[in-house]
PDB file of N, CA and C in Angstrom:
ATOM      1  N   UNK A   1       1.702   0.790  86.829  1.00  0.00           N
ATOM      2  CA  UNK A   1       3.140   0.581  87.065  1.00  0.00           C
ATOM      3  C   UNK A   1       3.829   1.935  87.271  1.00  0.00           C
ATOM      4  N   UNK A   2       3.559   2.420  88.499  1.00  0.00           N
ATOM      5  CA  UNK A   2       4.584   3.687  88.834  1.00  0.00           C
ATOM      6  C   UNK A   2       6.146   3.680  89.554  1.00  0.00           C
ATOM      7  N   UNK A   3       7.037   4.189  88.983  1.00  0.00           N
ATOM      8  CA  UNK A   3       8.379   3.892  89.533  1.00  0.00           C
ATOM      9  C   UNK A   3       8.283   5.220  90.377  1.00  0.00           C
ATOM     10  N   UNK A   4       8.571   5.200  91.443  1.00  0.00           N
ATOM     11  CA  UNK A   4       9.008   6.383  92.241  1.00  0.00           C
ATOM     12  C   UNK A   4      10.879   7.154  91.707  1.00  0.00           C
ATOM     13  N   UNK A   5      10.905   8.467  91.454  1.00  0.00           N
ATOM     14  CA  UNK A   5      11.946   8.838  91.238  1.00  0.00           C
ATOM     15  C   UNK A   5      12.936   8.765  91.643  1.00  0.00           C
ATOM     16  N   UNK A   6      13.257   8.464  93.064  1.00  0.00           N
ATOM     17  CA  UNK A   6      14.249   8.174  94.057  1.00  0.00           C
ATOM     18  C   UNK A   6      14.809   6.205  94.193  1.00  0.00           C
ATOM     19  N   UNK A   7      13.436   5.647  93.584  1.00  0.00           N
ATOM     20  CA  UNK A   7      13.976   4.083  93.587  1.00  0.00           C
ATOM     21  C   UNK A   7      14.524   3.992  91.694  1.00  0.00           C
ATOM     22  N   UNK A   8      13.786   4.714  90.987  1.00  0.00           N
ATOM     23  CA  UNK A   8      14.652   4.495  89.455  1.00  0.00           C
ATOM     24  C   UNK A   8      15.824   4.937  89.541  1.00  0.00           C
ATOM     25  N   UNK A   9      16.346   5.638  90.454  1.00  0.00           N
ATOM     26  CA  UNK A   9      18.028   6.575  90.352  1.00  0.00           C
ATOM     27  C   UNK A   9      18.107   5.205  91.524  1.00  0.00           C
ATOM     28  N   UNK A  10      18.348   4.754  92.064  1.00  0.00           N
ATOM     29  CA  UNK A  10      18.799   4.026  92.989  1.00  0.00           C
ATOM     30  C   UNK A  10      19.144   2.459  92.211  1.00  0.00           C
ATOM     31  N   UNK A  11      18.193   1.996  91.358  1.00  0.00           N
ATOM     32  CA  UNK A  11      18.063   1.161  90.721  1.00  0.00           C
ATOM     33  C   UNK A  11      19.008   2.011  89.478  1.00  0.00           C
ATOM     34  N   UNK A  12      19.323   2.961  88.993  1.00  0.00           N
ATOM     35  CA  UNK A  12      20.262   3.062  87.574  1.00  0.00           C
ATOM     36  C   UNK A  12      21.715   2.606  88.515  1.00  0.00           C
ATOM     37  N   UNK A  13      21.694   3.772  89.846  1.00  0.00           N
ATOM     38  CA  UNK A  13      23.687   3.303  90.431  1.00  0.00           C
ATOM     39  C   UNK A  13      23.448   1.849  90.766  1.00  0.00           C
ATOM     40  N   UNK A  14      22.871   0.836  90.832  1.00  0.00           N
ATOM     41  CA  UNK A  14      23.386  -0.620  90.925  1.00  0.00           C
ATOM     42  C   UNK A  14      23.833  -0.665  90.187  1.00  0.00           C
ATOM     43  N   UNK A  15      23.184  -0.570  88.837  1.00  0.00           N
ATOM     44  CA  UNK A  15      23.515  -1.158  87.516  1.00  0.00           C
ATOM     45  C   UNK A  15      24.764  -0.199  87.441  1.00  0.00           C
ATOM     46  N   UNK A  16      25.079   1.083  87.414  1.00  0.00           N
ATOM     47  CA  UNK A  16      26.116   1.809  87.033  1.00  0.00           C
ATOM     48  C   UNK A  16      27.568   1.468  87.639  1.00  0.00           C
ATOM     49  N   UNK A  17      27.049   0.909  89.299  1.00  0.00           N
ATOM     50  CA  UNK A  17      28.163   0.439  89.975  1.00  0.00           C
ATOM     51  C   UNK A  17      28.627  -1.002  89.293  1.00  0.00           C
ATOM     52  N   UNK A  18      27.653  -1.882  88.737  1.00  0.00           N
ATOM     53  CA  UNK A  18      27.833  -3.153  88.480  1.00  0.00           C
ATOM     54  C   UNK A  18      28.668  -3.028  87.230  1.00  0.00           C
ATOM     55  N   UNK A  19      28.534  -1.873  86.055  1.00  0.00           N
ATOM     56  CA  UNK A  19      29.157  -1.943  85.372  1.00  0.00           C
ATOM     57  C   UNK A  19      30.430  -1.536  85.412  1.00  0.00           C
ATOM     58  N   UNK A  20      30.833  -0.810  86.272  1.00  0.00           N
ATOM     59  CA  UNK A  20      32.117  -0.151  86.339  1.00  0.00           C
ATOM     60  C   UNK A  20      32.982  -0.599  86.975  1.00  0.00           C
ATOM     61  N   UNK A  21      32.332  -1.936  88.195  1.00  0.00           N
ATOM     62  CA  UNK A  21      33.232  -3.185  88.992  1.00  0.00           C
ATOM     63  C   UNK A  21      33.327  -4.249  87.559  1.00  0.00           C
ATOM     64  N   UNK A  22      33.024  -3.702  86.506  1.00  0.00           N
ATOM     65  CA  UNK A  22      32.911  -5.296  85.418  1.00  0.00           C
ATOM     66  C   UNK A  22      34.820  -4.564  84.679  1.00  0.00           C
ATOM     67  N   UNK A  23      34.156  -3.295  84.412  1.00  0.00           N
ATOM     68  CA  UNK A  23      35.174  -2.634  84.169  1.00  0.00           C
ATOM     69  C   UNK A  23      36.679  -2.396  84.409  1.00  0.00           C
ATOM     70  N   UNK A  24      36.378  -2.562  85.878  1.00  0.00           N
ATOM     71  CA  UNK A  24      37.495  -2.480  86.650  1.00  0.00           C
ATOM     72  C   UNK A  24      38.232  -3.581  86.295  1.00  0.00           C
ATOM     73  N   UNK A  25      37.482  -4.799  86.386  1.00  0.00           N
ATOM     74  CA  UNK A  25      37.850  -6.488  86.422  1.00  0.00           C
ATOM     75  C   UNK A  25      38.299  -6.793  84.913  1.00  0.00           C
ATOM     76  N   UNK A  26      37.963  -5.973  84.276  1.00  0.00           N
ATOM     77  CA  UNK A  26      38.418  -6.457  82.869  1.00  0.00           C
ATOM     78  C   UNK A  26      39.555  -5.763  82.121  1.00  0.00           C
ATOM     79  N   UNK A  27      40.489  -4.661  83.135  1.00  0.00           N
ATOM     80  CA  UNK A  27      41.110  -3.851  82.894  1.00  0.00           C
ATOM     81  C   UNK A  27      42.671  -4.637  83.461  1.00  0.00           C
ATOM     82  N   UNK A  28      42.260  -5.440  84.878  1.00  0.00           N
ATOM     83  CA  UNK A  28      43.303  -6.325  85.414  1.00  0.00           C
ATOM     84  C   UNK A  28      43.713  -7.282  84.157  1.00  0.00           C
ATOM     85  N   UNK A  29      44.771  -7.867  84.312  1.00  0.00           N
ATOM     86  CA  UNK A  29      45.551  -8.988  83.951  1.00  0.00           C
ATOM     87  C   UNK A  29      44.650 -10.296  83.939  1.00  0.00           C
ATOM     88  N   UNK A  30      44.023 -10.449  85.484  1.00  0.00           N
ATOM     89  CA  UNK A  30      43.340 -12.090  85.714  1.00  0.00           C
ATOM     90  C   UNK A  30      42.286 -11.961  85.160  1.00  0.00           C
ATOM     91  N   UNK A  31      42.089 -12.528  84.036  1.00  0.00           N
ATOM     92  CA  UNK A  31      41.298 -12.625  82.826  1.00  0.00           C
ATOM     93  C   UNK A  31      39.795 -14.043  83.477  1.00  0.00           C
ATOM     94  N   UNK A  32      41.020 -14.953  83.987  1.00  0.00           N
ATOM     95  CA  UNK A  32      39.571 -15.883  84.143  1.00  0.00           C
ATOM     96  C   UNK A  32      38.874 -14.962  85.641  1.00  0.00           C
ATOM     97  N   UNK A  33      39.600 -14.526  86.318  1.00  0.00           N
ATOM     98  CA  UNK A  33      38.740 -14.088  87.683  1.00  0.00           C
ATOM     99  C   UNK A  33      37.864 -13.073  87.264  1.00  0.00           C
ATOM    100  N   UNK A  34      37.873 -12.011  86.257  1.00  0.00           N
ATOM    101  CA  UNK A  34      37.411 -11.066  85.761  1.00  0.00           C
ATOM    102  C   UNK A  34      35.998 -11.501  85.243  1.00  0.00           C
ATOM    103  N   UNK A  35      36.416 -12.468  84.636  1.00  0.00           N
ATOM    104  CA  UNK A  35      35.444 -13.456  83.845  1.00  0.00           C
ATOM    105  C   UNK A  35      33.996 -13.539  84.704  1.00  0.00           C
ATOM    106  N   UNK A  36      34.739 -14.356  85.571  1.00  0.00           N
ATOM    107  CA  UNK A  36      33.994 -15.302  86.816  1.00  0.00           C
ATOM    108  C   UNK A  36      32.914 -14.562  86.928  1.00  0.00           C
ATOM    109  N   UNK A  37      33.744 -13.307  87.716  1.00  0.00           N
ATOM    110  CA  UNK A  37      33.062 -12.281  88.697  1.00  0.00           C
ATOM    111  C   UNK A  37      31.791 -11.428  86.948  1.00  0.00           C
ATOM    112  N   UNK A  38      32.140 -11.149  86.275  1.00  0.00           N
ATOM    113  CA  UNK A  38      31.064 -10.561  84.947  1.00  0.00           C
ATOM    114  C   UNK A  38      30.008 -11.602  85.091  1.00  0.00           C
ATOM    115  N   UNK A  39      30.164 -13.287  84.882  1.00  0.00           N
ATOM    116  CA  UNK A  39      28.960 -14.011  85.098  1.00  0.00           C
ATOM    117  C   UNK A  39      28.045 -14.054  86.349  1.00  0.00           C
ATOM    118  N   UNK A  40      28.622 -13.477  87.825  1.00  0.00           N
ATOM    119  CA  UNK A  40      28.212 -13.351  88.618  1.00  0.00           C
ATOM    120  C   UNK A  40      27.487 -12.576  88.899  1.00  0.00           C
ATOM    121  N   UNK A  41      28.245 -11.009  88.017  1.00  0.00           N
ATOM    122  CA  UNK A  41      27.669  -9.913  88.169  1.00  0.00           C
ATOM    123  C   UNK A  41      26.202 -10.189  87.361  1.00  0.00           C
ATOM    124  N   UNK A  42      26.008 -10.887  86.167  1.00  0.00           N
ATOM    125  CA  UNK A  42      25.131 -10.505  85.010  1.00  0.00           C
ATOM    126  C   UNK A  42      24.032 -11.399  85.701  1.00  0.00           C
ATOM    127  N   UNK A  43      24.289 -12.664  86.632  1.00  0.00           N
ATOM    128  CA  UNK A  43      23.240 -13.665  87.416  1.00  0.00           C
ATOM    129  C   UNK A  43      22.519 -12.311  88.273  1.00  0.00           C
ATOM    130  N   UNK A  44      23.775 -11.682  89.364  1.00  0.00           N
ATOM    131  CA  UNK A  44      22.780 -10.963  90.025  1.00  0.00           C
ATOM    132  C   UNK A  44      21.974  -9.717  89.419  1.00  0.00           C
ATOM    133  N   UNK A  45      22.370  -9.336  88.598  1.00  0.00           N
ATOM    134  CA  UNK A  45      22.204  -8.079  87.780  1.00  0.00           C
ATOM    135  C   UNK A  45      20.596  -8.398  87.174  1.00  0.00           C
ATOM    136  N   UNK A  46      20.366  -9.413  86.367  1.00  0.00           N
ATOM    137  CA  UNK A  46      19.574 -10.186  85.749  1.00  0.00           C
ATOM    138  C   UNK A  46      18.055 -10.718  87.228  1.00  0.00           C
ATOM    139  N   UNK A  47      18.950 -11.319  88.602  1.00  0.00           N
ATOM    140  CA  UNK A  47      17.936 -11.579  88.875  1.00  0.00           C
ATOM    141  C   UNK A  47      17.278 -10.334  89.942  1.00  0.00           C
ATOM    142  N   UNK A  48      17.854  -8.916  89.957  1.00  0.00           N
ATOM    143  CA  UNK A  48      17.879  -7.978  90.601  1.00  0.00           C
ATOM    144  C   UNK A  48      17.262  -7.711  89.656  1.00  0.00           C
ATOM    145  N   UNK A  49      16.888  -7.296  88.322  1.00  0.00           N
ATOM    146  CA  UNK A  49      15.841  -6.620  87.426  1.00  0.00           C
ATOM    147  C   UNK A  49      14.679  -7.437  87.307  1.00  0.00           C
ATOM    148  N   UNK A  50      14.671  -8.472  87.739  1.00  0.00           N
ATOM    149  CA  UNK A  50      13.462  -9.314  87.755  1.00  0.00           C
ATOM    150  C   UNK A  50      12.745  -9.522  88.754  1.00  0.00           C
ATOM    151  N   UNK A  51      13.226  -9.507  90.286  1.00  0.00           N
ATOM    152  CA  UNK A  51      13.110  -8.856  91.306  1.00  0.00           C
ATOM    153  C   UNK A  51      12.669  -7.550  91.407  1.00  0.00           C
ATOM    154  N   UNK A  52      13.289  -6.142  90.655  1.00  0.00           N
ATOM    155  CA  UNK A  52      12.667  -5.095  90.719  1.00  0.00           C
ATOM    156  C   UNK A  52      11.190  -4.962  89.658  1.00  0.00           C
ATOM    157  N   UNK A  53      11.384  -5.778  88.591  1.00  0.00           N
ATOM    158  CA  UNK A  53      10.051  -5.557  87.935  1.00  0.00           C
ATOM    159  C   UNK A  53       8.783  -6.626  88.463  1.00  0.00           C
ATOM    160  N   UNK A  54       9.363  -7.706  89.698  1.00  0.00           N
ATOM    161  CA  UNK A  54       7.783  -8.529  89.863  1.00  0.00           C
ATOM    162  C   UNK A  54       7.198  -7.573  90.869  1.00  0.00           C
ATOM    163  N   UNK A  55       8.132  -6.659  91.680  1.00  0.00           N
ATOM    164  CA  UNK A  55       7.431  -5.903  92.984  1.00  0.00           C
ATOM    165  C   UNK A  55       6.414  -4.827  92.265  1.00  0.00           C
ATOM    166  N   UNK A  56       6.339  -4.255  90.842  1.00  0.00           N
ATOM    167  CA  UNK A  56       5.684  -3.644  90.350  1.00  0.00           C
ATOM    168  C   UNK A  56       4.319  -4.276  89.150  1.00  0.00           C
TER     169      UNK A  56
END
């Protein structure tokens, strides 16, 4: 199981971007849209790490 250095930094800014659009959304007022979009994020987030660990 070798990660190449350039796909583990590529694979941390998803996650870094994903957290900081959760961030953003939870900083607004619209509490249920904020919501929404965190369960959306954590589906793709979730099936994007499972995706990156079956290719290895």
């Amino acid at each position: 199981m070798t990660v190449s250095f350039s796909e583990q930094n590529w694979f941390i800014h998803v996650v870094r971007r994903v957290i900081l659009w959760m961030f953003v959304l939870l900083k607004k007022k619209d509490f249920k849209f904020s919501i929404k979009i965190r369960k959306i994020n954590f589906k793709t987030s979730k099936s994007l790490t499972r995706m990156y660990i079956s290719i290895y």
